[in-house]
PDBML (XML) file of the C-alpha atoms, coordinates in Angstrom:
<?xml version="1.0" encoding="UTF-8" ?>
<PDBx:datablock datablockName="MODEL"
   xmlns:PDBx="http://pdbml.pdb.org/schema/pdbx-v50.xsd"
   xmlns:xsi="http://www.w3.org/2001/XMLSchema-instance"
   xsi:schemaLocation="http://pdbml.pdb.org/schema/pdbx-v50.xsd pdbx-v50.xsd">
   <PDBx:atom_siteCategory>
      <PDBx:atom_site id="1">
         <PDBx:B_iso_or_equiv>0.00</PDBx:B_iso_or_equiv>
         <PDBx:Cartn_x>108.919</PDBx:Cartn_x>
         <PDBx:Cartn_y>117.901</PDBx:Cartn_y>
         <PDBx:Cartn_z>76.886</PDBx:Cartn_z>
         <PDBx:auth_asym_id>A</PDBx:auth_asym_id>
         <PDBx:auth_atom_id>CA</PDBx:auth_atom_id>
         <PDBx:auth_comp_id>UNK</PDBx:auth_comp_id>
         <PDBx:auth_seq_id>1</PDBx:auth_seq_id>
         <PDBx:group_PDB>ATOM</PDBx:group_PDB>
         <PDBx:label_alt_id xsi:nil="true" />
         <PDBx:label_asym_id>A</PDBx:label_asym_id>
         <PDBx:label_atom_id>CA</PDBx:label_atom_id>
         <PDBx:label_comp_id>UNK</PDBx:label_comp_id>
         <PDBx:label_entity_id>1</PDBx:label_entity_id>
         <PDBx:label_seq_id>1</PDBx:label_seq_id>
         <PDBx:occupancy>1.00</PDBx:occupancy>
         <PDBx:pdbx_PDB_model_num>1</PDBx:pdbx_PDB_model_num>
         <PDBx:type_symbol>C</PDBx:type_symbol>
      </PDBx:atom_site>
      <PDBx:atom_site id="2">
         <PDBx:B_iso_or_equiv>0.00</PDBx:B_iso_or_equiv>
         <PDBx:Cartn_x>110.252</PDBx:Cartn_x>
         <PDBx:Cartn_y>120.061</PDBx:Cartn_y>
         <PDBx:Cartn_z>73.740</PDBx:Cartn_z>
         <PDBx:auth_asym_id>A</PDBx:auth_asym_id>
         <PDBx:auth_atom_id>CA</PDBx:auth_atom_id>
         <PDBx:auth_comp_id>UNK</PDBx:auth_comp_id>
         <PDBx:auth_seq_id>2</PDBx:auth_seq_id>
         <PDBx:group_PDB>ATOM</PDBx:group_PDB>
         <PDBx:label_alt_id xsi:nil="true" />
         <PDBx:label_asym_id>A</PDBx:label_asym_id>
         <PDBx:label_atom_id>CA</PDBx:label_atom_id>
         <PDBx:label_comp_id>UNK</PDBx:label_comp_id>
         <PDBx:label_entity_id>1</PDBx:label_entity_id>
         <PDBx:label_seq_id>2</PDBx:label_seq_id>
         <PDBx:occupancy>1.00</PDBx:occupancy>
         <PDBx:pdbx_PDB_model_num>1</PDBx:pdbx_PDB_model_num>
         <PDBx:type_symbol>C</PDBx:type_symbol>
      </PDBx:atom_site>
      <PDBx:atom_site id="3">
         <PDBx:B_iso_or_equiv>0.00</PDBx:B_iso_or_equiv>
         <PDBx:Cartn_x>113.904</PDBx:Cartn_x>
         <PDBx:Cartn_y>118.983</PDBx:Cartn_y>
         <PDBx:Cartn_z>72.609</PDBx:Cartn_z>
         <PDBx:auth_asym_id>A</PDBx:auth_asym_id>
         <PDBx:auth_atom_id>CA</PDBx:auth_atom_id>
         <PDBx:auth_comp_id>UNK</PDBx:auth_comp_id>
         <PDBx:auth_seq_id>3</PDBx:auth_seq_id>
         <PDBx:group_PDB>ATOM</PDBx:group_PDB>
         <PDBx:label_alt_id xsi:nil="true" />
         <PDBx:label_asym_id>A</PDBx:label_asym_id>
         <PDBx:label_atom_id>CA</PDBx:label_atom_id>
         <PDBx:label_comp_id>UNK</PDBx:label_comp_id>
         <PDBx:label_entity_id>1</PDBx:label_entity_id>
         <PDBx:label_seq_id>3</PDBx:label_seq_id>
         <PDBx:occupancy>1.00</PDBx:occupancy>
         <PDBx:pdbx_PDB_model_num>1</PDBx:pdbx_PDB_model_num>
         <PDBx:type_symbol>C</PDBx:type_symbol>
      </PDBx:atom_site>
      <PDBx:atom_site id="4">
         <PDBx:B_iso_or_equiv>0.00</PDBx:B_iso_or_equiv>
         <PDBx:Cartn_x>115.679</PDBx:Cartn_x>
         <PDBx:Cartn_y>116.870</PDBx:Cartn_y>
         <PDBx:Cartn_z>74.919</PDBx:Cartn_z>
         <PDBx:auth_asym_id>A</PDBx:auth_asym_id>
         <PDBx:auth_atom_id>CA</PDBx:auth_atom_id>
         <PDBx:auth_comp_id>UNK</PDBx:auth_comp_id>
         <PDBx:auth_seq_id>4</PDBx:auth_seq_id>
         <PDBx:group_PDB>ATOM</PDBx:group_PDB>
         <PDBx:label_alt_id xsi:nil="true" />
         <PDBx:label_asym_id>A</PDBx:label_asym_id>
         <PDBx:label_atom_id>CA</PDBx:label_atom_id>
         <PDBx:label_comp_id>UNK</PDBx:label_comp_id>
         <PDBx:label_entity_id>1</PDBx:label_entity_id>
         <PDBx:label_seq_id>4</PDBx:label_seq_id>
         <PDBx:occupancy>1.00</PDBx:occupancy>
         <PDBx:pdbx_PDB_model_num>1</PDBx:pdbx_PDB_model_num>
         <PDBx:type_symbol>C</PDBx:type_symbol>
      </PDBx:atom_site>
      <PDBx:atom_site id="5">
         <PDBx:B_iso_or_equiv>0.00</PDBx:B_iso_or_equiv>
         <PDBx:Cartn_x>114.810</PDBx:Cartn_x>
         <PDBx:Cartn_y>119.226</PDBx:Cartn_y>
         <PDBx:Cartn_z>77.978</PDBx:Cartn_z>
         <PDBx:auth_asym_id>A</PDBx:auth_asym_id>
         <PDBx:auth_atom_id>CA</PDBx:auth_atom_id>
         <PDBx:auth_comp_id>UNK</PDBx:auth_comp_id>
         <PDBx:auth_seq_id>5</PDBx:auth_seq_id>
         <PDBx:group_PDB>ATOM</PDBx:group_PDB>
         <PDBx:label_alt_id xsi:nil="true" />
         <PDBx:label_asym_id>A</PDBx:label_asym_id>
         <PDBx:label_atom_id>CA</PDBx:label_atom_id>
         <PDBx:label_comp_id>UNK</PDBx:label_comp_id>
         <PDBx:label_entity_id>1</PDBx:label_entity_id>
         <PDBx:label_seq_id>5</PDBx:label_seq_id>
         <PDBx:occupancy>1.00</PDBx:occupancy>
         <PDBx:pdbx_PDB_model_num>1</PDBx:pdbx_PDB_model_num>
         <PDBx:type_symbol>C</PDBx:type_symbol>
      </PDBx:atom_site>
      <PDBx:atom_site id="6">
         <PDBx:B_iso_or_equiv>0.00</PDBx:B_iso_or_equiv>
         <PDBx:Cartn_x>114.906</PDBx:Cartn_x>
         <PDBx:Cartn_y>117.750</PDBx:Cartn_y>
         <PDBx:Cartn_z>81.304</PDBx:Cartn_z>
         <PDBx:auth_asym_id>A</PDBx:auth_asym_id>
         <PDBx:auth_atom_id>CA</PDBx:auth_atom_id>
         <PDBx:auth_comp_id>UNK</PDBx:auth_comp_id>
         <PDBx:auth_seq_id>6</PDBx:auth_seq_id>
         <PDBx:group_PDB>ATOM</PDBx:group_PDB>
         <PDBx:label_alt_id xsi:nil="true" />
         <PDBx:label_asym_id>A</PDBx:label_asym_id>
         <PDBx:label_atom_id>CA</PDBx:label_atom_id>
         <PDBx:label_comp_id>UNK</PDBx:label_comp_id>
         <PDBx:label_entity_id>1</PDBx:label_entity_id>
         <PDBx:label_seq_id>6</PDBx:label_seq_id>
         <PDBx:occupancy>1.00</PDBx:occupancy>
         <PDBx:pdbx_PDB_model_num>1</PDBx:pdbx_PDB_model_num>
         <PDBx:type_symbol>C</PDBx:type_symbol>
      </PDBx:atom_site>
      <PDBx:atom_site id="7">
         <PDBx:B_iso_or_equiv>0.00</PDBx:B_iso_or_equiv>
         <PDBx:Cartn_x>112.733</PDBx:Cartn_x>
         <PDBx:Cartn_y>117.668</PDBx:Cartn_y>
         <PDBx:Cartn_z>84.251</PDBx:Cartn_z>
         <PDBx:auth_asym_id>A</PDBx:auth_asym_id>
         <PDBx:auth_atom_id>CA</PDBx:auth_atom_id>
         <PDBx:auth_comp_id>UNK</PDBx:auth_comp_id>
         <PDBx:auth_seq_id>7</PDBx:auth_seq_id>
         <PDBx:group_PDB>ATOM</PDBx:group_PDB>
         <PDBx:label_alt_id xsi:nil="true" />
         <PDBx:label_asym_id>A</PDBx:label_asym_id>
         <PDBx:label_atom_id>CA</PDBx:label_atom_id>
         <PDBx:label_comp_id>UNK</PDBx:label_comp_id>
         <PDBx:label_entity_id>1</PDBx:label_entity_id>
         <PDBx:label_seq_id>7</PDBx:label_seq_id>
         <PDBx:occupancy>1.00</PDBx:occupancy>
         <PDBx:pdbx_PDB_model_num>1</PDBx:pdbx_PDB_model_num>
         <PDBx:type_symbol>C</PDBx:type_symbol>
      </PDBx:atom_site>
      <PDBx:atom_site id="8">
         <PDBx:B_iso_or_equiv>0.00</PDBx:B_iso_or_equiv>
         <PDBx:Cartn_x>113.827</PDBx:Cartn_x>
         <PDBx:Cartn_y>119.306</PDBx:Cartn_y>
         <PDBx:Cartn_z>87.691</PDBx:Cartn_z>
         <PDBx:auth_asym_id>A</PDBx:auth_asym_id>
         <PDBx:auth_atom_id>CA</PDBx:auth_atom_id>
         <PDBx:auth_comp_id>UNK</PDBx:auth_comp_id>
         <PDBx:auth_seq_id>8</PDBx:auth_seq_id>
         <PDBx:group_PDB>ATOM</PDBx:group_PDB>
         <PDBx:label_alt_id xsi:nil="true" />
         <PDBx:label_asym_id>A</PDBx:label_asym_id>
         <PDBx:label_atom_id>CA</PDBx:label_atom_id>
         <PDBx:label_comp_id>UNK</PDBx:label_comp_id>
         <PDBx:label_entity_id>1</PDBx:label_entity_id>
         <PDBx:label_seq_id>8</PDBx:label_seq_id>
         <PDBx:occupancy>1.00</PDBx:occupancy>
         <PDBx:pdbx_PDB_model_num>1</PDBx:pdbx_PDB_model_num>
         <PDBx:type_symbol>C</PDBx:type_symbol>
      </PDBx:atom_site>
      <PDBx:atom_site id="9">
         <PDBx:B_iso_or_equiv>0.00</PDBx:B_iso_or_equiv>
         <PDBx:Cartn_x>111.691</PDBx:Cartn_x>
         <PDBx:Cartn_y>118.567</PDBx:Cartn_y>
         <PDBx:Cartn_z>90.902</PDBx:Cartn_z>
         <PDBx:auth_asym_id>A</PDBx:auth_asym_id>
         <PDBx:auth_atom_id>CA</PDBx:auth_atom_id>
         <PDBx:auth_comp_id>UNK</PDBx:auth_comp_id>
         <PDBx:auth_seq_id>9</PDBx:auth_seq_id>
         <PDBx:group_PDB>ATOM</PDBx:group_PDB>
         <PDBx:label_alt_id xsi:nil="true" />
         <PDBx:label_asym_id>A</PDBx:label_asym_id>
         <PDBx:label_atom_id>CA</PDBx:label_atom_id>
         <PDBx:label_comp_id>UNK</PDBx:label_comp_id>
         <PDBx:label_entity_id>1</PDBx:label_entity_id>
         <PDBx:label_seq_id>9</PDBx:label_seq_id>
         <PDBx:occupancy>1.00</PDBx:occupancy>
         <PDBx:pdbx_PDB_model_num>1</PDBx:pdbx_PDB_model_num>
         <PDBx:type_symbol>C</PDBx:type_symbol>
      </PDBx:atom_site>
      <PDBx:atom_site id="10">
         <PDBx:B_iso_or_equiv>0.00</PDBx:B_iso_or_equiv>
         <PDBx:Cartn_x>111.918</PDBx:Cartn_x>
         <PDBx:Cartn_y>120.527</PDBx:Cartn_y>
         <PDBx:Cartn_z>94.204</PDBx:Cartn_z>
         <PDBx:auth_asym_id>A</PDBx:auth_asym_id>
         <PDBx:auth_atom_id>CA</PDBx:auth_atom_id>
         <PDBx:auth_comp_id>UNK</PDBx:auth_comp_id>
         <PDBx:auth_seq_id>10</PDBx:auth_seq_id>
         <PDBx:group_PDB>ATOM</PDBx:group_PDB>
         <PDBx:label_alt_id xsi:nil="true" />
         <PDBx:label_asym_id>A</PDBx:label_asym_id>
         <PDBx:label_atom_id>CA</PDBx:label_atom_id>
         <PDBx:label_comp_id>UNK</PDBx:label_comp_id>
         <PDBx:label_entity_id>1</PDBx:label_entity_id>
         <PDBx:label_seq_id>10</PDBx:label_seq_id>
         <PDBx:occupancy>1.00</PDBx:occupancy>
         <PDBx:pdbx_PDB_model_num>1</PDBx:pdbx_PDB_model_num>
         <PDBx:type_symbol>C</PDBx:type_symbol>
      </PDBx:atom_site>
      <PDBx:atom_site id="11">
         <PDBx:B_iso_or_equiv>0.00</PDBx:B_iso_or_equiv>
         <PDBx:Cartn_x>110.034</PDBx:Cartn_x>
         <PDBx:Cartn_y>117.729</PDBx:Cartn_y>
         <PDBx:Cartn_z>95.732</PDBx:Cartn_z>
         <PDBx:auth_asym_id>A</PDBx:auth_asym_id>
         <PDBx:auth_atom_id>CA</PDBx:auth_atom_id>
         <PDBx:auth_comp_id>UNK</PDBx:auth_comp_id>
         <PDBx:auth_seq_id>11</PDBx:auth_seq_id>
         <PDBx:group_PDB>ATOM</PDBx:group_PDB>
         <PDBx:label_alt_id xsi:nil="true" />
         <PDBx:label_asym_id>A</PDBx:label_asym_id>
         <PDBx:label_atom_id>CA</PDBx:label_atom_id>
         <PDBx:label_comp_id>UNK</PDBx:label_comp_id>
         <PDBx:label_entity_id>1</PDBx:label_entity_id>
         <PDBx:label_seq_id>11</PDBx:label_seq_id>
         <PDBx:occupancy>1.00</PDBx:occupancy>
         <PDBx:pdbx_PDB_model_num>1</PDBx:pdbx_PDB_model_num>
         <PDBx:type_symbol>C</PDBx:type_symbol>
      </PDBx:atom_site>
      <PDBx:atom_site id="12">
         <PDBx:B_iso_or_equiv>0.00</PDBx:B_iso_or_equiv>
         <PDBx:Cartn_x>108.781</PDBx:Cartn_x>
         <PDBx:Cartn_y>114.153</PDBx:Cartn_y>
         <PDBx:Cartn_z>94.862</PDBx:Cartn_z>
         <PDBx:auth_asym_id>A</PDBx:auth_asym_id>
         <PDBx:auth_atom_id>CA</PDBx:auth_atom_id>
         <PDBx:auth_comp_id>UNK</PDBx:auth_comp_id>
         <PDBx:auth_seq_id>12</PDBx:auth_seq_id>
         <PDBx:group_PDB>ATOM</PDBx:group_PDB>
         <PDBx:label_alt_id xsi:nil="true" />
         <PDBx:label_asym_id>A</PDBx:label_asym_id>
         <PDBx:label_atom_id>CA</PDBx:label_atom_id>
         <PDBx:label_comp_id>UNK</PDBx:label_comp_id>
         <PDBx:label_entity_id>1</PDBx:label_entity_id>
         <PDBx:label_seq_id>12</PDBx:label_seq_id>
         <PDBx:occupancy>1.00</PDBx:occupancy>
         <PDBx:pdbx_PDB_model_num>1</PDBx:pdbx_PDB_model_num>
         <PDBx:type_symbol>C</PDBx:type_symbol>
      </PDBx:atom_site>
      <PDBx:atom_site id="13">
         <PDBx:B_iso_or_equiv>0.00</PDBx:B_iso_or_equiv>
         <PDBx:Cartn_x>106.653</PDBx:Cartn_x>
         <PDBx:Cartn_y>112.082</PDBx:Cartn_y>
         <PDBx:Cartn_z>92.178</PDBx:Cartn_z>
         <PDBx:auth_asym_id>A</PDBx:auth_asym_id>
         <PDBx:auth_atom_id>CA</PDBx:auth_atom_id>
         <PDBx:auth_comp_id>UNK</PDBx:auth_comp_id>
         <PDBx:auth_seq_id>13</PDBx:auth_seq_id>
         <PDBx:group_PDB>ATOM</PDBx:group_PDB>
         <PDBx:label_alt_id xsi:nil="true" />
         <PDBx:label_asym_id>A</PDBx:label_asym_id>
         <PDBx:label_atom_id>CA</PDBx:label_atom_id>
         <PDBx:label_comp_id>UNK</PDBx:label_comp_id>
         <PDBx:label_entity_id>1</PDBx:label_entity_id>
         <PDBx:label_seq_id>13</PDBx:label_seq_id>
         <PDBx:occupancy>1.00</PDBx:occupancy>
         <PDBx:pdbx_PDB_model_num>1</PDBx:pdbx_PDB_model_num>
         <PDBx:type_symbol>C</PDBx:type_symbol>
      </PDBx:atom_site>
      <PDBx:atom_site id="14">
         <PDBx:B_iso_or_equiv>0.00</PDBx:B_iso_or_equiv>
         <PDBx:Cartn_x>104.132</PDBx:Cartn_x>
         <PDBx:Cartn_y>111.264</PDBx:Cartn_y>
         <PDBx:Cartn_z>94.043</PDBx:Cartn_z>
         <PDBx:auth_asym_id>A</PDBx:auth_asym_id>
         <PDBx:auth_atom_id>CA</PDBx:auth_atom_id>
         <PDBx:auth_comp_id>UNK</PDBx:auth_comp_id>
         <PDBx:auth_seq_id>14</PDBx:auth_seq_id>
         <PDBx:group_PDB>ATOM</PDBx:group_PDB>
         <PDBx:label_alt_id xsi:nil="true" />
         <PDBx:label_asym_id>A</PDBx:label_asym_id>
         <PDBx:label_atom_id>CA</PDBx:label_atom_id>
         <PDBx:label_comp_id>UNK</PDBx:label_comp_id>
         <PDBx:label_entity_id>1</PDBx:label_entity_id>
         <PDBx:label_seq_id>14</PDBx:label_seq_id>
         <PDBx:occupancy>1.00</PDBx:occupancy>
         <PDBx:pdbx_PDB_model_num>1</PDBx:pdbx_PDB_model_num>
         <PDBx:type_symbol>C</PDBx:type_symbol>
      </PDBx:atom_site>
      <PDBx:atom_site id="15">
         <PDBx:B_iso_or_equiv>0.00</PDBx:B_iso_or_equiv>
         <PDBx:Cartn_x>101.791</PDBx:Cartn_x>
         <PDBx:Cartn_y>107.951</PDBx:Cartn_y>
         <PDBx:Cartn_z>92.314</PDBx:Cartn_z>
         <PDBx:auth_asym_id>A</PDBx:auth_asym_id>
         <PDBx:auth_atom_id>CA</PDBx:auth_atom_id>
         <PDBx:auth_comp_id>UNK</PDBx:auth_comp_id>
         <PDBx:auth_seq_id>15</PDBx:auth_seq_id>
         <PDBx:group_PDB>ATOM</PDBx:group_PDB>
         <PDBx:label_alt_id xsi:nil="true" />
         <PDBx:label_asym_id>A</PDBx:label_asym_id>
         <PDBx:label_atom_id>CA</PDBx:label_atom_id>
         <PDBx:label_comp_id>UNK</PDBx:label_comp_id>
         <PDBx:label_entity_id>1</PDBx:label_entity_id>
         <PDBx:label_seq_id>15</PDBx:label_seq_id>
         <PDBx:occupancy>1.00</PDBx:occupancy>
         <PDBx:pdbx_PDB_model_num>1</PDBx:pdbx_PDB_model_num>
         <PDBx:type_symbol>C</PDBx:type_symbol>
      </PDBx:atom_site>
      <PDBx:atom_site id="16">
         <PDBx:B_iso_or_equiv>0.00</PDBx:B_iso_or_equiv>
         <PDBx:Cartn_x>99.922</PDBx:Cartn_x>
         <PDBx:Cartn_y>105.192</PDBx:Cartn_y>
         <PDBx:Cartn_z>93.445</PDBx:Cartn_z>
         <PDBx:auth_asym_id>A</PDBx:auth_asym_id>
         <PDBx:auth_atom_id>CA</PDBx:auth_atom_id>
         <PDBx:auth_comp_id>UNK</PDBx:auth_comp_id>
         <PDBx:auth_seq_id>16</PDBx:auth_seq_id>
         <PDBx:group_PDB>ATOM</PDBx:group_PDB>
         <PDBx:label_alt_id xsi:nil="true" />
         <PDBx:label_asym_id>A</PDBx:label_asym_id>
         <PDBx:label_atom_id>CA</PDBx:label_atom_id>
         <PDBx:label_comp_id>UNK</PDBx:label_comp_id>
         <PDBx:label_entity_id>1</PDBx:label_entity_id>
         <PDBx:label_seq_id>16</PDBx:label_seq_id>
         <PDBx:occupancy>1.00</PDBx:occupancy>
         <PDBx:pdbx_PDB_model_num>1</PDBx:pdbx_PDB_model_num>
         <PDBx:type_symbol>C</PDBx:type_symbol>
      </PDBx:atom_site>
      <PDBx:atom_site id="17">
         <PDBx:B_iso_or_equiv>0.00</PDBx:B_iso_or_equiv>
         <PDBx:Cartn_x>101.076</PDBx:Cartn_x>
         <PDBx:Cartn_y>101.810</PDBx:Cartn_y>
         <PDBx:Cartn_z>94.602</PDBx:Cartn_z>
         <PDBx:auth_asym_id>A</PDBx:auth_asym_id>
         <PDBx:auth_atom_id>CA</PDBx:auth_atom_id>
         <PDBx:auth_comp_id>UNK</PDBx:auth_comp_id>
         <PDBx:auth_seq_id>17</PDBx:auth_seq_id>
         <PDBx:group_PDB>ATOM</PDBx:group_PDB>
         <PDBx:label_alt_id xsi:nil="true" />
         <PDBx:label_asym_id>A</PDBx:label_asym_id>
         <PDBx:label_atom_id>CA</PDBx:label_atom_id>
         <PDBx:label_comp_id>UNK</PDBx:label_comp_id>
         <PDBx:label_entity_id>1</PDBx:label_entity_id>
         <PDBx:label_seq_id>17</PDBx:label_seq_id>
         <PDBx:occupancy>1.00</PDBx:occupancy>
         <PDBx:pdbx_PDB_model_num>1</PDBx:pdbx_PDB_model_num>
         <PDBx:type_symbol>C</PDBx:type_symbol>
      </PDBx:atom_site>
      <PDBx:atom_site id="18">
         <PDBx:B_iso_or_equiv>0.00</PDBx:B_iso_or_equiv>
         <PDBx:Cartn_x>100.379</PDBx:Cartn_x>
         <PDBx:Cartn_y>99.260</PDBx:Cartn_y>
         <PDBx:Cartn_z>91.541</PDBx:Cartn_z>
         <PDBx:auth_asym_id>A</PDBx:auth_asym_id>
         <PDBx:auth_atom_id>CA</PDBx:auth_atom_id>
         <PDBx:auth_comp_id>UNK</PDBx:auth_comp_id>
         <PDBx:auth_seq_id>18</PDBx:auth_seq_id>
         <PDBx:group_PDB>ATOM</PDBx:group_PDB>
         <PDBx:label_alt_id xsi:nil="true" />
         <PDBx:label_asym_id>A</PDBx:label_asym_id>
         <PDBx:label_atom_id>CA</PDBx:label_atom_id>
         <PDBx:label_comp_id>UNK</PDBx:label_comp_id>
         <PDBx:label_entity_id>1</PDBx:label_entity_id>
         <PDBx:label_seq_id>18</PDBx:label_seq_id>
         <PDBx:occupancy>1.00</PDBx:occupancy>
         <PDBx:pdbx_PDB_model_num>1</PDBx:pdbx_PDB_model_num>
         <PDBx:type_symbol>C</PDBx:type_symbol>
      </PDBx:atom_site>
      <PDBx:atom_site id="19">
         <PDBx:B_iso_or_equiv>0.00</PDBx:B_iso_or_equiv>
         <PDBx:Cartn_x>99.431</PDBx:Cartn_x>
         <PDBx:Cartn_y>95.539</PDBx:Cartn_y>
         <PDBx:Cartn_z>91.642</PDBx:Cartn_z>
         <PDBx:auth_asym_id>A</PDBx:auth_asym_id>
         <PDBx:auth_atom_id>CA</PDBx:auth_atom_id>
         <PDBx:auth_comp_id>UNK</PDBx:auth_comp_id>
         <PDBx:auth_seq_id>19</PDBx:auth_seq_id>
         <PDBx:group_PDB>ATOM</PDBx:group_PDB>
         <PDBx:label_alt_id xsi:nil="true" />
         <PDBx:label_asym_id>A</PDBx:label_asym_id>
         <PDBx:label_atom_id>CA</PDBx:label_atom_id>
         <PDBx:label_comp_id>UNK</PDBx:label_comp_id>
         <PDBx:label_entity_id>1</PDBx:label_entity_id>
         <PDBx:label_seq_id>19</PDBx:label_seq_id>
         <PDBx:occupancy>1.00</PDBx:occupancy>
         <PDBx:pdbx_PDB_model_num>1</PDBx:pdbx_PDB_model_num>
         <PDBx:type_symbol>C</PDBx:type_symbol>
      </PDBx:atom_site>
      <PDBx:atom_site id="20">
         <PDBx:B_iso_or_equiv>0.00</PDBx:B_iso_or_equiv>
         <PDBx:Cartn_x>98.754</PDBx:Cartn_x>
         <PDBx:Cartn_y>95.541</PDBx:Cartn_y>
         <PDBx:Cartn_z>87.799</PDBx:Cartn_z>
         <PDBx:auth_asym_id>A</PDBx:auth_asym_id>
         <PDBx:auth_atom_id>CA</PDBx:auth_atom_id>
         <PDBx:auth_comp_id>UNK</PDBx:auth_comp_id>
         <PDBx:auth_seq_id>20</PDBx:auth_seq_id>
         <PDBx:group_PDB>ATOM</PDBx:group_PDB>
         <PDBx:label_alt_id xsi:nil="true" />
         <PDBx:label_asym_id>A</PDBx:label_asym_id>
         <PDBx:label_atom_id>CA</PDBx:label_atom_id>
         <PDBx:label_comp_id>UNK</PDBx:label_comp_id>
         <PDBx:label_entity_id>1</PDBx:label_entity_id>
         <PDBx:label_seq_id>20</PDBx:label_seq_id>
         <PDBx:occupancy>1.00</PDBx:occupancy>
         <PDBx:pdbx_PDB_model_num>1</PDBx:pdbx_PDB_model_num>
         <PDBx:type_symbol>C</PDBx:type_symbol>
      </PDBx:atom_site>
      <PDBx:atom_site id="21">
         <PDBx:B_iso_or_equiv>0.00</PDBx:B_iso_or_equiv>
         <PDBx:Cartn_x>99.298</PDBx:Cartn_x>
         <PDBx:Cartn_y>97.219</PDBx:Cartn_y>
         <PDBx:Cartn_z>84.495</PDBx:Cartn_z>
         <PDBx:auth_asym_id>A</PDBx:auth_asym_id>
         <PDBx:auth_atom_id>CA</PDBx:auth_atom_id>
         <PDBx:auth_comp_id>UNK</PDBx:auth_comp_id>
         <PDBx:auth_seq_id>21</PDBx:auth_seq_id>
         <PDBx:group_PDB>ATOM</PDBx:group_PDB>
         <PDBx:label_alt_id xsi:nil="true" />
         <PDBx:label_asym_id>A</PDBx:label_asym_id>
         <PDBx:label_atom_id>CA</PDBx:label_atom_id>
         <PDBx:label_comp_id>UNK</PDBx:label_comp_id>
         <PDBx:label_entity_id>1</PDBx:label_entity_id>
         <PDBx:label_seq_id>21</PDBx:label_seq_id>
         <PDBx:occupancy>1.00</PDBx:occupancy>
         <PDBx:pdbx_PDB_model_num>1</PDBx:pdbx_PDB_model_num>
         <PDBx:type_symbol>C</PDBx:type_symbol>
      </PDBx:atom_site>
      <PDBx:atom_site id="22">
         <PDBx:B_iso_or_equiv>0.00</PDBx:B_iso_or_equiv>
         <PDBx:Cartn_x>101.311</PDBx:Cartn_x>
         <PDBx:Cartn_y>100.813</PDBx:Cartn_y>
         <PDBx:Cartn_z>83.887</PDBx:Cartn_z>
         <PDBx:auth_asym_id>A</PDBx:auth_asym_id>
         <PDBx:auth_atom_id>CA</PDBx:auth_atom_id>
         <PDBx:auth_comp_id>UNK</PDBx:auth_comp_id>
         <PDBx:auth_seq_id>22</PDBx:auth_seq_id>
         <PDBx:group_PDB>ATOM</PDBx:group_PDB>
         <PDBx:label_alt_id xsi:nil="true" />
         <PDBx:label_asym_id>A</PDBx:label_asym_id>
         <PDBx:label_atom_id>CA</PDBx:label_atom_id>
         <PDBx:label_comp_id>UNK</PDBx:label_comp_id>
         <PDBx:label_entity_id>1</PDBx:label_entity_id>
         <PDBx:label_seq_id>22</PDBx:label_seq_id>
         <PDBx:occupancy>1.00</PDBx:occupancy>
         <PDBx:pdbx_PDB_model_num>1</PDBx:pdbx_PDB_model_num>
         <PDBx:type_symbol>C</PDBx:type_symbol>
      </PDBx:atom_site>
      <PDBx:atom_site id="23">
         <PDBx:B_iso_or_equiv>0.00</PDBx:B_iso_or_equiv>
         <PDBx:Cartn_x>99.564</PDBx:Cartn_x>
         <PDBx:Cartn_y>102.981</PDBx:Cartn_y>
         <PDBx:Cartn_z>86.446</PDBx:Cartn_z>
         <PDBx:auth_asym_id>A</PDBx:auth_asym_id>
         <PDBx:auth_atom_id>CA</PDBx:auth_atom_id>
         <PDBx:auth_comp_id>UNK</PDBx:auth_comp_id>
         <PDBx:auth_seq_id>23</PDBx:auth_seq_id>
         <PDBx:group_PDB>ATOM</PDBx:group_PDB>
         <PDBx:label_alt_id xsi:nil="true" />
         <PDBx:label_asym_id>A</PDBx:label_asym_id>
         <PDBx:label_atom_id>CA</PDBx:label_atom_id>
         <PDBx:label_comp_id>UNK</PDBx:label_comp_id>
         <PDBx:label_entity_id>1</PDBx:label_entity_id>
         <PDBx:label_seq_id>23</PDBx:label_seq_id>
         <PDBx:occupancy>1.00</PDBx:occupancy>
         <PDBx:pdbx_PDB_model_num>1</PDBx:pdbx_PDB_model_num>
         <PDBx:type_symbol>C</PDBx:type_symbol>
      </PDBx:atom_site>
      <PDBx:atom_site id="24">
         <PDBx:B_iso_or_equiv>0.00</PDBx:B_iso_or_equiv>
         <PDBx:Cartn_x>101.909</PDBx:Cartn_x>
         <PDBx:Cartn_y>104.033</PDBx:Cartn_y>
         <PDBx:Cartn_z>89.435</PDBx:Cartn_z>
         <PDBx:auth_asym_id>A</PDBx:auth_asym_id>
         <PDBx:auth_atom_id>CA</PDBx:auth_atom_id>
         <PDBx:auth_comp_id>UNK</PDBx:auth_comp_id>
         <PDBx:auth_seq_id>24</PDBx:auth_seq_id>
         <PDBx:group_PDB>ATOM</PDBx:group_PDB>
         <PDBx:label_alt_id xsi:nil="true" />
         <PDBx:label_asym_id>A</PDBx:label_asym_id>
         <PDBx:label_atom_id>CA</PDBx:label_atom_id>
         <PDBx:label_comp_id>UNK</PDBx:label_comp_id>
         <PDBx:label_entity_id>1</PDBx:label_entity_id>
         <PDBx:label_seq_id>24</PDBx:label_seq_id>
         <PDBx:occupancy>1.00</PDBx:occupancy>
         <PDBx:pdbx_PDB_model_num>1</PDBx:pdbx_PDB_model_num>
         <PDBx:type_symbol>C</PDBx:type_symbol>
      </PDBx:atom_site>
      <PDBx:atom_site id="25">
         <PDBx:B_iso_or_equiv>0.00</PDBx:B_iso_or_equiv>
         <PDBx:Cartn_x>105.274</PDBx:Cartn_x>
         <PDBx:Cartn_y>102.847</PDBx:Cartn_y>
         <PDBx:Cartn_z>87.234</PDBx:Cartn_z>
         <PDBx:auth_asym_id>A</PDBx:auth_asym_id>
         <PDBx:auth_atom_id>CA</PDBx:auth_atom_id>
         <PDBx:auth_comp_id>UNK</PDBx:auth_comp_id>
         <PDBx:auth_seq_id>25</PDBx:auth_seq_id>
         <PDBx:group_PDB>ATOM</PDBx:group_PDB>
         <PDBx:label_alt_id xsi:nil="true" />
         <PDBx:label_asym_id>A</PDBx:label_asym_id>
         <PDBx:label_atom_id>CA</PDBx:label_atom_id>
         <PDBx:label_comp_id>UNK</PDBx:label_comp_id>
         <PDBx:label_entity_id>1</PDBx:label_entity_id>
         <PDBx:label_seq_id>25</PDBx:label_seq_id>
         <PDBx:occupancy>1.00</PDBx:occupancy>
         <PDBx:pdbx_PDB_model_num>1</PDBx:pdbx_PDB_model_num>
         <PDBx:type_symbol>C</PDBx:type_symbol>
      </PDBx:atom_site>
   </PDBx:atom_siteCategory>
</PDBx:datablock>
């Protein structure tokens, strides 16, 4: 994001369950 913008959803952050590591976090 440019600046210090910020993020607005209409809906959800969708991501994978995670058992290791960064993904889904």
């Amino acid at each position: 994001l440019a600046g210090s913008n910020s993020i607005f959803l209409g809906g959800k952050i969708d991501m994978p369950d995670n058992d290791s590591g960064s993904n889904g976090k």
